[in-house]
PDB file of N, CA and C in Angstrom:
ATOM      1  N   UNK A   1     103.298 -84.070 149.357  1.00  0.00           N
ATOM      2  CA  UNK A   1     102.387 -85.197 149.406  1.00  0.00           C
ATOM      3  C   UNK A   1     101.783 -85.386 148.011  1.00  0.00           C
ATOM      4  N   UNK A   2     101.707 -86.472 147.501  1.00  0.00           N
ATOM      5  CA  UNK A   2     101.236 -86.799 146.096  1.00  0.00           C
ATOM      6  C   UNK A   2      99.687 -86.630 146.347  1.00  0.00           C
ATOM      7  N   UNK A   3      99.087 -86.742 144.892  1.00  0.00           N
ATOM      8  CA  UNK A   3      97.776 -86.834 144.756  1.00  0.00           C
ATOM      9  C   UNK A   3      97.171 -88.462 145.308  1.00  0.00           C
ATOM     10  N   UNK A   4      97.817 -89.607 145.216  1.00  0.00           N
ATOM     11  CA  UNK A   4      97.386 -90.683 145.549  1.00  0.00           C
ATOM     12  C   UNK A   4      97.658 -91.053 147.287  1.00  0.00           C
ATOM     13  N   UNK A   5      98.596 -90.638 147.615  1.00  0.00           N
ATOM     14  CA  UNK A   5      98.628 -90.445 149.531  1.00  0.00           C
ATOM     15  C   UNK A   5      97.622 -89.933 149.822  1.00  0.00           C
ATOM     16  N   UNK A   6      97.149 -88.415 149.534  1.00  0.00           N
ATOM     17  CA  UNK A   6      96.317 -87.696 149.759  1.00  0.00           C
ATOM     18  C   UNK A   6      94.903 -88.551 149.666  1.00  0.00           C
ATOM     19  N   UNK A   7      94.516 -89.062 148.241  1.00  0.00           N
ATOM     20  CA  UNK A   7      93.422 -89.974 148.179  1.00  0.00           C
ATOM     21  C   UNK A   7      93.458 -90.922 149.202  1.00  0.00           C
ATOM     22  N   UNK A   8      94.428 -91.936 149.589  1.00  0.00           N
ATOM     23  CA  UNK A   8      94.984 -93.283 150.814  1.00  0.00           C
ATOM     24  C   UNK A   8      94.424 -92.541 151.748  1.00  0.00           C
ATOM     25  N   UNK A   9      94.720 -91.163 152.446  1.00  0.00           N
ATOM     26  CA  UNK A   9      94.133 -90.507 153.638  1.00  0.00           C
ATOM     27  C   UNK A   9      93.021 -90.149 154.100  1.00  0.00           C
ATOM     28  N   UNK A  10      92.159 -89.796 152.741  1.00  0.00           N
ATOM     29  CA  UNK A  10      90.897 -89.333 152.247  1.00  0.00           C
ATOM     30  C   UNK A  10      89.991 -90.947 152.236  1.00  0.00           C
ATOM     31  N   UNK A  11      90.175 -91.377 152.176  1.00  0.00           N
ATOM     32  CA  UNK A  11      89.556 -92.549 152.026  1.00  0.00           C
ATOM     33  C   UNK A  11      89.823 -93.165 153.115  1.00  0.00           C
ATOM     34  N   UNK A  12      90.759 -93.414 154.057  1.00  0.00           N
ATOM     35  CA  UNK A  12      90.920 -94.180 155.146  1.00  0.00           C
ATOM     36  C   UNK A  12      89.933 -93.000 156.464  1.00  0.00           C
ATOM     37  N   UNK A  13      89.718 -92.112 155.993  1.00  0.00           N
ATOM     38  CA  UNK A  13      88.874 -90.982 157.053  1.00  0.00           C
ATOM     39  C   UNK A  13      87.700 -91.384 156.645  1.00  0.00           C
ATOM     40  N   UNK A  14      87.289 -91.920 155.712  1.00  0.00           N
ATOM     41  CA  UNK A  14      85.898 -91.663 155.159  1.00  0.00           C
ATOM     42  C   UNK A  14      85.272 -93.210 155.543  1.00  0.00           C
ATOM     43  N   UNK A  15      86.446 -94.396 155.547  1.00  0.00           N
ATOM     44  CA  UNK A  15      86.292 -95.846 155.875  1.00  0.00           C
ATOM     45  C   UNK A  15      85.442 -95.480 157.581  1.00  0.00           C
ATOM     46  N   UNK A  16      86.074 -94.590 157.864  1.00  0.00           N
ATOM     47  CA  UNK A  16      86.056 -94.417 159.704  1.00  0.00           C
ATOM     48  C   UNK A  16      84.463 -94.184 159.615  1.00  0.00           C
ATOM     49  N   UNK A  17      83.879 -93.492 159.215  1.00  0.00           N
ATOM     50  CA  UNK A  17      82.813 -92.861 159.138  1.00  0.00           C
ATOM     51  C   UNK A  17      81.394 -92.727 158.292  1.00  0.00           C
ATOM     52  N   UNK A  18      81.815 -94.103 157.558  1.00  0.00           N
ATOM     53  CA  UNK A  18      80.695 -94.463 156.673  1.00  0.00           C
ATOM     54  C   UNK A  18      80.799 -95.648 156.708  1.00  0.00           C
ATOM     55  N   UNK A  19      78.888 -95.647 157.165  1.00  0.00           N
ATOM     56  CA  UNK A  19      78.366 -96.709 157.010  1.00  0.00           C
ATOM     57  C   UNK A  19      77.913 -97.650 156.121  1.00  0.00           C
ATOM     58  N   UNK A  20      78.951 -98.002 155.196  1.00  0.00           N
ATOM     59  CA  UNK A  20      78.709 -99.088 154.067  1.00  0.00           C
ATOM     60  C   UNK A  20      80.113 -99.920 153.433  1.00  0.00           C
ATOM     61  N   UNK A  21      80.293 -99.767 152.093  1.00  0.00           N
ATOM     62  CA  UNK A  21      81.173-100.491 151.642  1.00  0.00           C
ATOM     63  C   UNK A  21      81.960 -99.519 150.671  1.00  0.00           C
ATOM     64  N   UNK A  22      82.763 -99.329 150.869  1.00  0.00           N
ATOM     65  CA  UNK A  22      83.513 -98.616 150.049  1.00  0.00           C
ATOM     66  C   UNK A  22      84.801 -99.710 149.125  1.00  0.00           C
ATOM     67  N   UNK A  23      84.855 -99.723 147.848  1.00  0.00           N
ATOM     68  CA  UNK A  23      85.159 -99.969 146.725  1.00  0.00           C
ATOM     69  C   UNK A  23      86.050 -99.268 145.752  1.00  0.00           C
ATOM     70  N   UNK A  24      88.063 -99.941 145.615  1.00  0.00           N
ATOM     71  CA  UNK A  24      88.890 -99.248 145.180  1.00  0.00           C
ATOM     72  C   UNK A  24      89.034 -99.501 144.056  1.00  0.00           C
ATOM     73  N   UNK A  25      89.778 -98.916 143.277  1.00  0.00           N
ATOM     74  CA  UNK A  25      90.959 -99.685 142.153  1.00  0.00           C
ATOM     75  C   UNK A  25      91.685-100.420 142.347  1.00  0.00           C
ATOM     76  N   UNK A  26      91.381-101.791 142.242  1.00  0.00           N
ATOM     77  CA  UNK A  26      91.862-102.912 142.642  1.00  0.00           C
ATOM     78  C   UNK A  26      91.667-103.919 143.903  1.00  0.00           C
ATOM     79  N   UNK A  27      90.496-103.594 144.097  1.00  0.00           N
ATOM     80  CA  UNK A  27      89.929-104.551 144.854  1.00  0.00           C
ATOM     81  C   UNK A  27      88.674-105.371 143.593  1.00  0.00           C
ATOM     82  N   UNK A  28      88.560-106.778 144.276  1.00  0.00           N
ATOM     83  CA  UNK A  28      88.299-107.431 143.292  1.00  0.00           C
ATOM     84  C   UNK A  28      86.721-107.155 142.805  1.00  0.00           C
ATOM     85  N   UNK A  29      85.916-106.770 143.390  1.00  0.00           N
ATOM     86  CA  UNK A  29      84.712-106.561 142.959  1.00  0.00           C
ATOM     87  C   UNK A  29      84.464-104.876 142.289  1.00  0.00           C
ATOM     88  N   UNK A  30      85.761-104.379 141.723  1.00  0.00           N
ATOM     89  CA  UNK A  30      85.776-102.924 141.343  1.00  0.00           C
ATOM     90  C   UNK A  30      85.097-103.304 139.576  1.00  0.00           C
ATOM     91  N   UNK A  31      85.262-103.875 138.910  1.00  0.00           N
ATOM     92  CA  UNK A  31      85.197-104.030 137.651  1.00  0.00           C
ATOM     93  C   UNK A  31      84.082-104.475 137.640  1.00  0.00           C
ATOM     94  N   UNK A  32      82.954-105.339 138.288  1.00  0.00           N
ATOM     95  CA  UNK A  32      81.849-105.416 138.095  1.00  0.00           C
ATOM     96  C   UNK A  32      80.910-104.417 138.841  1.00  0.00           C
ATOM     97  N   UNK A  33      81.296-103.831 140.110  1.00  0.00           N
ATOM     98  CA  UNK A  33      80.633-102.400 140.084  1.00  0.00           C
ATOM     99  C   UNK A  33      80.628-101.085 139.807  1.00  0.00           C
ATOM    100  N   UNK A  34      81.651-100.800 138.593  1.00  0.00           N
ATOM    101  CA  UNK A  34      81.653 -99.635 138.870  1.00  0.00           C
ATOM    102  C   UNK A  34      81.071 -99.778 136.798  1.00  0.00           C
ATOM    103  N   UNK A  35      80.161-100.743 136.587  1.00  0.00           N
ATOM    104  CA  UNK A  35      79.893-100.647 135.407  1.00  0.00           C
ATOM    105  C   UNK A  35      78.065-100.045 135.287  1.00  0.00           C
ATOM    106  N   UNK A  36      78.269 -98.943 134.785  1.00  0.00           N
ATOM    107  CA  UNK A  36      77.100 -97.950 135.284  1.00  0.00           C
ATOM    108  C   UNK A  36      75.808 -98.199 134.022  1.00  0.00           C
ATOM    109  N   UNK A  37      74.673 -98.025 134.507  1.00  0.00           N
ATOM    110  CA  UNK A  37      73.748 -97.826 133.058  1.00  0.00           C
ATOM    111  C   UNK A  37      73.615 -97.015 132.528  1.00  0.00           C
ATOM    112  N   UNK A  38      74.049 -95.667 132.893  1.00  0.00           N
ATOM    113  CA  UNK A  38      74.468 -94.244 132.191  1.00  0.00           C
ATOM    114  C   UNK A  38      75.781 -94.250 132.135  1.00  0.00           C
ATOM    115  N   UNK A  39      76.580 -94.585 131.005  1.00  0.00           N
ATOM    116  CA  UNK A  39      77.590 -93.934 130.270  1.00  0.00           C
ATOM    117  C   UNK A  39      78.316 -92.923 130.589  1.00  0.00           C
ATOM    118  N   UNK A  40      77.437 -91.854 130.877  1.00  0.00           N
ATOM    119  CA  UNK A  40      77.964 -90.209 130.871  1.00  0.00           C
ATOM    120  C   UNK A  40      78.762 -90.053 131.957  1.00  0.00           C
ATOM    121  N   UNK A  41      78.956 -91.040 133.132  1.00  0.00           N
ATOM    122  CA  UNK A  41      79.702 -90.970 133.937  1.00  0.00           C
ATOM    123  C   UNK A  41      80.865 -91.594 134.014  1.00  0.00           C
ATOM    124  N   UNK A  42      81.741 -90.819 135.366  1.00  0.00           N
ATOM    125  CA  UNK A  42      83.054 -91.425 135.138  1.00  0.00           C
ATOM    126  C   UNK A  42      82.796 -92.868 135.238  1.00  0.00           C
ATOM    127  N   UNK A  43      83.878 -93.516 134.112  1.00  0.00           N
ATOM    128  CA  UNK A  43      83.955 -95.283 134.416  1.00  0.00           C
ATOM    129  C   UNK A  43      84.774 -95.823 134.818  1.00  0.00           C
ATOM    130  N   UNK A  44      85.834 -94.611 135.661  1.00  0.00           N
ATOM    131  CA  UNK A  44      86.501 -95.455 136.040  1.00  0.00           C
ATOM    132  C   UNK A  44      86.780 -94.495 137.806  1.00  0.00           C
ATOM    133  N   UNK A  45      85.868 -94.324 138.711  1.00  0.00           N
ATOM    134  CA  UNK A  45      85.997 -93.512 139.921  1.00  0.00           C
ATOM    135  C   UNK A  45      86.839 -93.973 140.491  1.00  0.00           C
ATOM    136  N   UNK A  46      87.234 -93.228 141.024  1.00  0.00           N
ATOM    137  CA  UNK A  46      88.510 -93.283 142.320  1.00  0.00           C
ATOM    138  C   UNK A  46      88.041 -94.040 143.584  1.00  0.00           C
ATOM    139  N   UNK A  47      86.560 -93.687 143.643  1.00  0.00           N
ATOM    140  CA  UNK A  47      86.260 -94.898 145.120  1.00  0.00           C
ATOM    141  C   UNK A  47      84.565 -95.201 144.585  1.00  0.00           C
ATOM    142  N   UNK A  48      83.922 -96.066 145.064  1.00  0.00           N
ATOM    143  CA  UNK A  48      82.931 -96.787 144.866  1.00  0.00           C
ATOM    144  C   UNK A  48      81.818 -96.548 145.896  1.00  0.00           C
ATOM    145  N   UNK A  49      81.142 -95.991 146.321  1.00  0.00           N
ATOM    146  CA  UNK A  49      80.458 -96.053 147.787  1.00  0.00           C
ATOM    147  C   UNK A  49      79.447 -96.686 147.692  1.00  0.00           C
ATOM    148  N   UNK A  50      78.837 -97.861 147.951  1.00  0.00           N
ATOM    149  CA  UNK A  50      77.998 -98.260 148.313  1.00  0.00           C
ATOM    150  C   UNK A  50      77.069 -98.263 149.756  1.00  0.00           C
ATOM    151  N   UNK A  51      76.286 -97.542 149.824  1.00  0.00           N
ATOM    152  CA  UNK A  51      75.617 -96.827 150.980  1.00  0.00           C
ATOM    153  C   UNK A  51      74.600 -98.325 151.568  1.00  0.00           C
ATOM    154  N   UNK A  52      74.471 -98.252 153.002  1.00  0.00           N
ATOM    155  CA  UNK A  52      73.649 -99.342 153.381  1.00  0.00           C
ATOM    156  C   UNK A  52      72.556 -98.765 154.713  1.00  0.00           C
TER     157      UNK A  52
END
Protein backbone atom coordinates (compact mmCIF):
# COMPACT_ATOMS: atom_id res chain seq x y z
CA UNK A 1 0.00 0.00 0.00
CA UNK A 2 1.54 3.41 -0.92
CA UNK A 3 1.91 6.34 1.33
CA UNK A 4 -0.95 8.29 -0.56
CA UNK A 5 -3.78 5.22 -0.38
CA UNK A 6 -2.89 5.03 3.10
CA UNK A 7 -3.46 8.97 3.49
CA UNK A 8 -7.12 8.40 0.91
CA UNK A 9 -8.02 5.87 3.94
CA UNK A 10 -6.88 8.01 6.76
CA UNK A 11 -8.77 10.76 5.73
CA UNK A 12 -11.92 9.12 4.46
CA UNK A 13 -12.08 7.60 8.42
CA UNK A 14 -11.53 10.88 9.77
CA UNK A 15 -14.36 12.57 7.08
CA UNK A 16 -16.69 9.85 9.06
CA UNK A 17 -16.01 11.34 12.31
CA UNK A 18 -15.34 14.90 12.32
CA UNK A 19 -17.33 17.44 12.76
CA UNK A 20 -16.22 20.14 10.33
CA UNK A 21 -14.56 20.67 7.03
CA UNK A 22 -11.77 19.02 6.05
CA UNK A 23 -9.52 20.53 3.18
CA UNK A 24 -7.13 18.61 0.45
CA UNK A 25 -4.52 19.19 -2.10
CA UNK A 26 -6.54 20.15 -4.65
CA UNK A 27 -9.62 21.08 -3.67
CA UNK A 28 -10.29 24.56 -4.60
CA UNK A 29 -10.25 26.52 -1.46
CA UNK A 30 -6.71 24.70 -0.41
CA UNK A 31 -4.47 27.68 -1.54
CA UNK A 32 -6.27 30.32 0.22
CA UNK A 33 -6.43 28.33 3.47
CA UNK A 34 -3.70 26.81 4.12
CA UNK A 35 -1.83 30.36 3.98
CA UNK A 36 -0.78 30.68 7.70
CA UNK A 37 0.41 33.94 9.75
CA UNK A 38 3.26 31.96 11.21
CA UNK A 39 5.60 30.86 8.60
CA UNK A 40 7.27 28.22 10.76
CA UNK A 41 4.72 25.89 9.72
CA UNK A 42 4.17 23.38 7.22
CA UNK A 43 2.77 25.35 3.99
CA UNK A 44 1.88 22.96 2.37
CA UNK A 45 -0.27 20.10 4.88
CA UNK A 46 -1.57 17.08 3.72
CA UNK A 47 -5.17 17.89 5.09
CA UNK A 48 -6.69 21.17 6.36
CA UNK A 49 -9.12 20.74 9.37
CA UNK A 50 -11.27 23.24 9.98
CA UNK A 51 -13.09 22.50 13.30
CA UNK A 52 -16.82 23.84 13.80
Amino acid sequence: MTDSTKLAIEVEVLRERFNGELILPGDLSYDDRRTLYNAAHDKRPAVIALCS
